[in-house]
PDB file of N, CA and C in Angstrom:
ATOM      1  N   UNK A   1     240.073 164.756 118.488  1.00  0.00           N
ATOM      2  CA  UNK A   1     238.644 164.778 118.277  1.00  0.00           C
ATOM      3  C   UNK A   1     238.387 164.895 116.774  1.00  0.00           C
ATOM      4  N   UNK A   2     237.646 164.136 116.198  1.00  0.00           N
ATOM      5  CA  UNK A   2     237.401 164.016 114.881  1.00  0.00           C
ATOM      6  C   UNK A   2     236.128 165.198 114.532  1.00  0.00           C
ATOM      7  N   UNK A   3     236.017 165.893 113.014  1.00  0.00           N
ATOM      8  CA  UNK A   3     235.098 166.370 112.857  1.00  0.00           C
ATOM      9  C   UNK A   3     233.367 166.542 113.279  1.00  0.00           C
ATOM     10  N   UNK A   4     233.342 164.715 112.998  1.00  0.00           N
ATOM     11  CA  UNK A   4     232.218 164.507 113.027  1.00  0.00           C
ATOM     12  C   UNK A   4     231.793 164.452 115.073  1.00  0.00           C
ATOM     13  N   UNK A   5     232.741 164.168 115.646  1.00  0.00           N
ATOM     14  CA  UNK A   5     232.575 164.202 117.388  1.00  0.00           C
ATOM     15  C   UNK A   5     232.634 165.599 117.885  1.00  0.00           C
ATOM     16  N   UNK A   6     233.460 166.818 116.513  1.00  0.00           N
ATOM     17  CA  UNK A   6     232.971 167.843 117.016  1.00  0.00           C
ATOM     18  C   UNK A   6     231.594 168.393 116.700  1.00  0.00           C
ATOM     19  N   UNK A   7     230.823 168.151 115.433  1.00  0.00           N
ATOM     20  CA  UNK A   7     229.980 168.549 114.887  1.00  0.00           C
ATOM     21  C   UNK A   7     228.634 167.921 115.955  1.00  0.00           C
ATOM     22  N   UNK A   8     228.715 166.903 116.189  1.00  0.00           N
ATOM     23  CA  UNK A   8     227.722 166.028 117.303  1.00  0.00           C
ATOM     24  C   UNK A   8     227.584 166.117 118.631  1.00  0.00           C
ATOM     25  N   UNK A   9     228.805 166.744 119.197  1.00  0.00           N
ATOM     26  CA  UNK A   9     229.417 167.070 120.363  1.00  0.00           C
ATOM     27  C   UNK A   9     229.111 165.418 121.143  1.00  0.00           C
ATOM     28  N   UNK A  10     229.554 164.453 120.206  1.00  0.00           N
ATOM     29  CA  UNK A  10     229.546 162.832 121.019  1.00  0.00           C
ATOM     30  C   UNK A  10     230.691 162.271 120.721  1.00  0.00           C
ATOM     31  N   UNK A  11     231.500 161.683 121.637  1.00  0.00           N
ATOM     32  CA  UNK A  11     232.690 161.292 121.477  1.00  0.00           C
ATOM     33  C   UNK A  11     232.553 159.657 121.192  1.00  0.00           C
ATOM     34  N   UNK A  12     233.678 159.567 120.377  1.00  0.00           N
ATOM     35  CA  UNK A  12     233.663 157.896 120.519  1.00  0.00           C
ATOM     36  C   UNK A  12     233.793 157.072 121.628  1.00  0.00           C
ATOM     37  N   UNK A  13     233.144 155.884 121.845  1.00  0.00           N
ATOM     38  CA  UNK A  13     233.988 155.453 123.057  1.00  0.00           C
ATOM     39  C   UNK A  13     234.140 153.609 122.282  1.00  0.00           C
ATOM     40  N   UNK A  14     234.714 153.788 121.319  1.00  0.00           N
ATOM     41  CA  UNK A  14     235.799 152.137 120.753  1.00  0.00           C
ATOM     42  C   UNK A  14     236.927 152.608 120.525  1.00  0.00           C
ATOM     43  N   UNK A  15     237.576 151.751 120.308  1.00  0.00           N
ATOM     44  CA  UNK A  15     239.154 151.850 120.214  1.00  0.00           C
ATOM     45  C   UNK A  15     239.528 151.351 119.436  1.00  0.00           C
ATOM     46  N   UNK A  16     238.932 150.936 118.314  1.00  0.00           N
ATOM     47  CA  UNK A  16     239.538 150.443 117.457  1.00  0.00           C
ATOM     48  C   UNK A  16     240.928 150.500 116.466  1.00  0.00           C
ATOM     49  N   UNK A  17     241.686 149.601 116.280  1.00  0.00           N
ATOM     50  CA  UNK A  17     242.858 150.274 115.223  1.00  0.00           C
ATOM     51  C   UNK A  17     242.311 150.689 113.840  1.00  0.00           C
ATOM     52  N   UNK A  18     243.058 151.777 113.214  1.00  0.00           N
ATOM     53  CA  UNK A  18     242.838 151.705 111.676  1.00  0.00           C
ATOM     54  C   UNK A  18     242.906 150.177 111.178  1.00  0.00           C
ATOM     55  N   UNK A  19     242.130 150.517 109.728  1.00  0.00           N
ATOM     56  CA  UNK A  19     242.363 149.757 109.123  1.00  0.00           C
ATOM     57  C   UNK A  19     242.187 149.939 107.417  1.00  0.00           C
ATOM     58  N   UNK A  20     242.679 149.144 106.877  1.00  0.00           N
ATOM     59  CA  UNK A  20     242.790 149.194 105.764  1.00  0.00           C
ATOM     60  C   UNK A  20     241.678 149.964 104.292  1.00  0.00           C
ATOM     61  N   UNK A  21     241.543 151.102 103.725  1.00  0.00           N
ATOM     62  CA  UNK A  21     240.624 151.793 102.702  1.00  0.00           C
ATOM     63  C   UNK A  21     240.216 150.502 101.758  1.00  0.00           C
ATOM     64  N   UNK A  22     239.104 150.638 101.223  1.00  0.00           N
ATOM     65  CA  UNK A  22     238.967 149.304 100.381  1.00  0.00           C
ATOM     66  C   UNK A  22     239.873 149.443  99.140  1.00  0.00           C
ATOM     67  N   UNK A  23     240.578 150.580  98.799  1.00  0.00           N
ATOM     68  CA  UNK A  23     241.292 150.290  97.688  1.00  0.00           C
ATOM     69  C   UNK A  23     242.604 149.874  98.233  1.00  0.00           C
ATOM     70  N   UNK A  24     243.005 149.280  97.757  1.00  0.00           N
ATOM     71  CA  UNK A  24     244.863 148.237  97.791  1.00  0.00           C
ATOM     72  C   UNK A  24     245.719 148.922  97.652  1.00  0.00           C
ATOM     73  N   UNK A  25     245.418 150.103  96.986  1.00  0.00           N
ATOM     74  CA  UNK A  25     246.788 151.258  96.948  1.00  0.00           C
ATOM     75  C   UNK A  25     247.322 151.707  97.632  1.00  0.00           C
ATOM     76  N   UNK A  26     246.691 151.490  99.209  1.00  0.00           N
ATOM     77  CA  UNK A  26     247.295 152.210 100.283  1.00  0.00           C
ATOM     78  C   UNK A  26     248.239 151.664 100.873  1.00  0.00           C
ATOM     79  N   UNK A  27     249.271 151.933 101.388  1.00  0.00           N
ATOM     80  CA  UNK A  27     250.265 150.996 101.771  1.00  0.00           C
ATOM     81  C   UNK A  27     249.753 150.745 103.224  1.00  0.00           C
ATOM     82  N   UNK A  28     249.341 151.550 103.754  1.00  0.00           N
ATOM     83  CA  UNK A  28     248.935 151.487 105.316  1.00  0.00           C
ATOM     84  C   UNK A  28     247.879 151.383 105.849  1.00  0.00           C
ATOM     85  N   UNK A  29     247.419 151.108 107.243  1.00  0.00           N
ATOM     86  CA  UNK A  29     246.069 151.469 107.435  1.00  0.00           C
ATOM     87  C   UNK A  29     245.918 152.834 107.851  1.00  0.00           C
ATOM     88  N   UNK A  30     244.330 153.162 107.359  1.00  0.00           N
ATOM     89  CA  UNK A  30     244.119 154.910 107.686  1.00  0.00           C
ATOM     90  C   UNK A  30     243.847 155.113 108.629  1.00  0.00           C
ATOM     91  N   UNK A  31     242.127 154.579 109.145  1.00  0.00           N
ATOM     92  CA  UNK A  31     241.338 155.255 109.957  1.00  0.00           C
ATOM     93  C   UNK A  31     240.470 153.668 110.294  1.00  0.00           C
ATOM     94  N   UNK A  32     239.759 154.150 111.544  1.00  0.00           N
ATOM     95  CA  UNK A  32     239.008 152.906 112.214  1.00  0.00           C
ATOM     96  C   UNK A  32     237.722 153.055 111.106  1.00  0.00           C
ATOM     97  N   UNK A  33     236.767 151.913 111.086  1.00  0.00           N
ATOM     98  CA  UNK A  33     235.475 152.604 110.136  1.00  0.00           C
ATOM     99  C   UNK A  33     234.487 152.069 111.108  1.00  0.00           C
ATOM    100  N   UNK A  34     234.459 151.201 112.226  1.00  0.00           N
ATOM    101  CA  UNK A  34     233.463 150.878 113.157  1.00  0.00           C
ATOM    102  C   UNK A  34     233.378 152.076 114.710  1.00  0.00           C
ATOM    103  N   UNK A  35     232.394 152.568 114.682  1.00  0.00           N
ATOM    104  CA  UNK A  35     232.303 153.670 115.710  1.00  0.00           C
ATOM    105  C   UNK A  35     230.724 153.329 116.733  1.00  0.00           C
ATOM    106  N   UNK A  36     231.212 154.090 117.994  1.00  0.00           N
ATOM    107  CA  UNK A  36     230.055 153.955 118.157  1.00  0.00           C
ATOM    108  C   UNK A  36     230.330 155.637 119.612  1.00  0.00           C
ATOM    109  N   UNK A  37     229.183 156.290 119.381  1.00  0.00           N
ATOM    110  CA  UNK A  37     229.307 157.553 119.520  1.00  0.00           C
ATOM    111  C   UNK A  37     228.269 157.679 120.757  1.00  0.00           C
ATOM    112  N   UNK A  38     228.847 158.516 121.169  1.00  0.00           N
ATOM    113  CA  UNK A  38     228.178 158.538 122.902  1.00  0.00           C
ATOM    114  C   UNK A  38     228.248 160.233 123.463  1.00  0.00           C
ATOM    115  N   UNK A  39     226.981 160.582 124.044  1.00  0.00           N
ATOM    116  CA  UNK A  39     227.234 161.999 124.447  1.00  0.00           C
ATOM    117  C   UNK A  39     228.802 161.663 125.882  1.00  0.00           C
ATOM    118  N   UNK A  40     228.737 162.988 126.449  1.00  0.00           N
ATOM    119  CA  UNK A  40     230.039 162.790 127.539  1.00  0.00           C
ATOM    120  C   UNK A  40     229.093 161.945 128.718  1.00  0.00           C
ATOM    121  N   UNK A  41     227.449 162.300 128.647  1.00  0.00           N
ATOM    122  CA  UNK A  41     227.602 161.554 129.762  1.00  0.00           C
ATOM    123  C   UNK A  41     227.428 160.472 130.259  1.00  0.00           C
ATOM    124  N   UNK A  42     228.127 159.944 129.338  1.00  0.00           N
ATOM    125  CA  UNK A  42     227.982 158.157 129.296  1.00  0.00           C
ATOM    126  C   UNK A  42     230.138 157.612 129.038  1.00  0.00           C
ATOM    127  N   UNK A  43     230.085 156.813 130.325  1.00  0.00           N
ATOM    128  CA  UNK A  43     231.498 156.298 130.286  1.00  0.00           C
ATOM    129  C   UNK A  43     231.629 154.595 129.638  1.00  0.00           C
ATOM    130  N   UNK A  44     232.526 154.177 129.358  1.00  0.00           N
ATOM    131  CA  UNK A  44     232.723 153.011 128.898  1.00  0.00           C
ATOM    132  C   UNK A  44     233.314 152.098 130.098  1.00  0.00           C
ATOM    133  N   UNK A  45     232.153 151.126 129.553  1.00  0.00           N
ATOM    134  CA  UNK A  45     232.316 150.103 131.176  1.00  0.00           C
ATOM    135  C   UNK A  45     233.312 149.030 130.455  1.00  0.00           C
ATOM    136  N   UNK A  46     232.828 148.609 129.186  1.00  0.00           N
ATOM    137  CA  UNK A  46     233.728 147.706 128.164  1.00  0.00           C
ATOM    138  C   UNK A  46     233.229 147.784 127.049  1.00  0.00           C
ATOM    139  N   UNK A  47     234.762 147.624 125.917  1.00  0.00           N
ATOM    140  CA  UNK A  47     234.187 147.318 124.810  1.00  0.00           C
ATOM    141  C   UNK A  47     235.406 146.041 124.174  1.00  0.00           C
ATOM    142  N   UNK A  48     234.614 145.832 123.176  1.00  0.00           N
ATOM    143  CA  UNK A  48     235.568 144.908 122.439  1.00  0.00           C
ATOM    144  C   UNK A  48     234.994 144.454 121.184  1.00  0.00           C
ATOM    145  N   UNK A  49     235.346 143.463 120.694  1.00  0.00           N
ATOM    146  CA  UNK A  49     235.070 143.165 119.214  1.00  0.00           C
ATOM    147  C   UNK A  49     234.748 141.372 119.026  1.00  0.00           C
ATOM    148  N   UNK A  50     233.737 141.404 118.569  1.00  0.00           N
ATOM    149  CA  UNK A  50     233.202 139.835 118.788  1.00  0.00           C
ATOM    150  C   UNK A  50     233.668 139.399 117.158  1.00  0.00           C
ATOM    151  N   UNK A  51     233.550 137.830 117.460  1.00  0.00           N
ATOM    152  CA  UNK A  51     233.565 136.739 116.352  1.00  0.00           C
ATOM    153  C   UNK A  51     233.075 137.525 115.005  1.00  0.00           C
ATOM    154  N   UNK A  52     233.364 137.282 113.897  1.00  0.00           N
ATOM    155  CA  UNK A  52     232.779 137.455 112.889  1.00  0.00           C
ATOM    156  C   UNK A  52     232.004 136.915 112.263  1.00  0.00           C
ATOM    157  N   UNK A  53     230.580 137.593 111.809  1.00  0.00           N
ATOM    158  CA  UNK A  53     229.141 136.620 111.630  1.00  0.00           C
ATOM    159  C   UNK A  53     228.864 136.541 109.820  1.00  0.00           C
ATOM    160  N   UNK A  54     229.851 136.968 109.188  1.00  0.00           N
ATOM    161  CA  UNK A  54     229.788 136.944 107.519  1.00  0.00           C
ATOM    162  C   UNK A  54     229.487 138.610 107.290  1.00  0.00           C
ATOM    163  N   UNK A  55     230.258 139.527 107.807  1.00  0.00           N
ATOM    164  CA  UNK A  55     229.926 140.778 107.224  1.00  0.00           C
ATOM    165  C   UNK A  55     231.489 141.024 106.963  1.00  0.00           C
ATOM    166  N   UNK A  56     231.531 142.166 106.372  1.00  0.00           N
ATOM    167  CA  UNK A  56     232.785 143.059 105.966  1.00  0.00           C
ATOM    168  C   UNK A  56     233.433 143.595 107.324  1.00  0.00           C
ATOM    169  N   UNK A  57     232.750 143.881 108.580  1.00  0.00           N
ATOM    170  CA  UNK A  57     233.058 144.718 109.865  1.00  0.00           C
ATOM    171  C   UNK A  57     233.051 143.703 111.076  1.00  0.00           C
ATOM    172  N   UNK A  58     233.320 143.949 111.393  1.00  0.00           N
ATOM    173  CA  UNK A  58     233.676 142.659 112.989  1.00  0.00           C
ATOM    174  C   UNK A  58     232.086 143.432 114.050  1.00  0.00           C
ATOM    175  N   UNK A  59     231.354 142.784 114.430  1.00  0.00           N
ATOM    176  CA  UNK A  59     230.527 143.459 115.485  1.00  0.00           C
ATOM    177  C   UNK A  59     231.219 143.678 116.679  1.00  0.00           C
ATOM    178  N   UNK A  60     230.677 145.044 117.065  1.00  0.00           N
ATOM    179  CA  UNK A  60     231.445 145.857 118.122  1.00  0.00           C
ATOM    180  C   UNK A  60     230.560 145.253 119.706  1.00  0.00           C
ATOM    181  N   UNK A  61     231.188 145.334 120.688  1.00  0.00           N
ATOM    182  CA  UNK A  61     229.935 144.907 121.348  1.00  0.00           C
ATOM    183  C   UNK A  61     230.855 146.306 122.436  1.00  0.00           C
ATOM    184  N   UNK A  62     230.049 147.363 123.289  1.00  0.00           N
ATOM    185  CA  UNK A  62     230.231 148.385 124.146  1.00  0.00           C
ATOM    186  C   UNK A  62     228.994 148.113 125.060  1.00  0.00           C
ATOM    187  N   UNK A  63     229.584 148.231 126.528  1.00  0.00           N
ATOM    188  CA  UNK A  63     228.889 148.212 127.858  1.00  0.00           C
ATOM    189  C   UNK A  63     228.926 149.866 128.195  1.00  0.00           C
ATOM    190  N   UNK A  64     228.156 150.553 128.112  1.00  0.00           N
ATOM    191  CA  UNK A  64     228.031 152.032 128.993  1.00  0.00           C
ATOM    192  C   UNK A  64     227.543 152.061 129.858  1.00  0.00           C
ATOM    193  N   UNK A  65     227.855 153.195 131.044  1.00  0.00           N
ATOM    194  CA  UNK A  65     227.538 153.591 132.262  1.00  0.00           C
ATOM    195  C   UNK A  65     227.021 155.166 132.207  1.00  0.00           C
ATOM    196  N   UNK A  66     225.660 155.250 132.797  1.00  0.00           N
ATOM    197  CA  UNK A  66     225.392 156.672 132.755  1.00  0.00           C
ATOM    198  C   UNK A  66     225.519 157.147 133.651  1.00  0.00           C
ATOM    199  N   UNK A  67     226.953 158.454 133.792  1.00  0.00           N
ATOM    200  CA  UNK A  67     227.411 158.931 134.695  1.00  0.00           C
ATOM    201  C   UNK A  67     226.123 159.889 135.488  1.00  0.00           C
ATOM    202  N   UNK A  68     226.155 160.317 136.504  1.00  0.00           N
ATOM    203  CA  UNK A  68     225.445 161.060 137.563  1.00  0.00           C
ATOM    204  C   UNK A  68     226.406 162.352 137.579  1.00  0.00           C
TER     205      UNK A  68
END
């Protein structure tokens, strides 16, 4: 659980892999930078990552279900 999902009490629900800091120095990737944050009572029906439309970030596209 990351800081900010404890501070919000909303968990992520993408999956994204890390990826690369904008500086080049890093040899690796760090951390995901596309999120999308959801209280618990919402489950993930799907997510995934669409075409790229000319930005820096891939658009995320997430289906939720509001649990009962």
């Amino acid at each position: 659980m990351t800081r900010k999902e404890r501070i919000s009490r909303f968990s992520s629900k993408t999956s994204a892999p890390p990826v690369y800091p904008w500086s080049v120095r890093w040899p690796v990737p760090l951390f995901p930078i596309d999120h999308l944050l959801a209280s618990p009572d919402f489950s993930v029906v799907e997510r995934r990552t669409l075409e790229p439309v000319g930005s820096d970030h891939l658009p995320v596209w997430v289906v939720l279900s509001l649990d009962n």
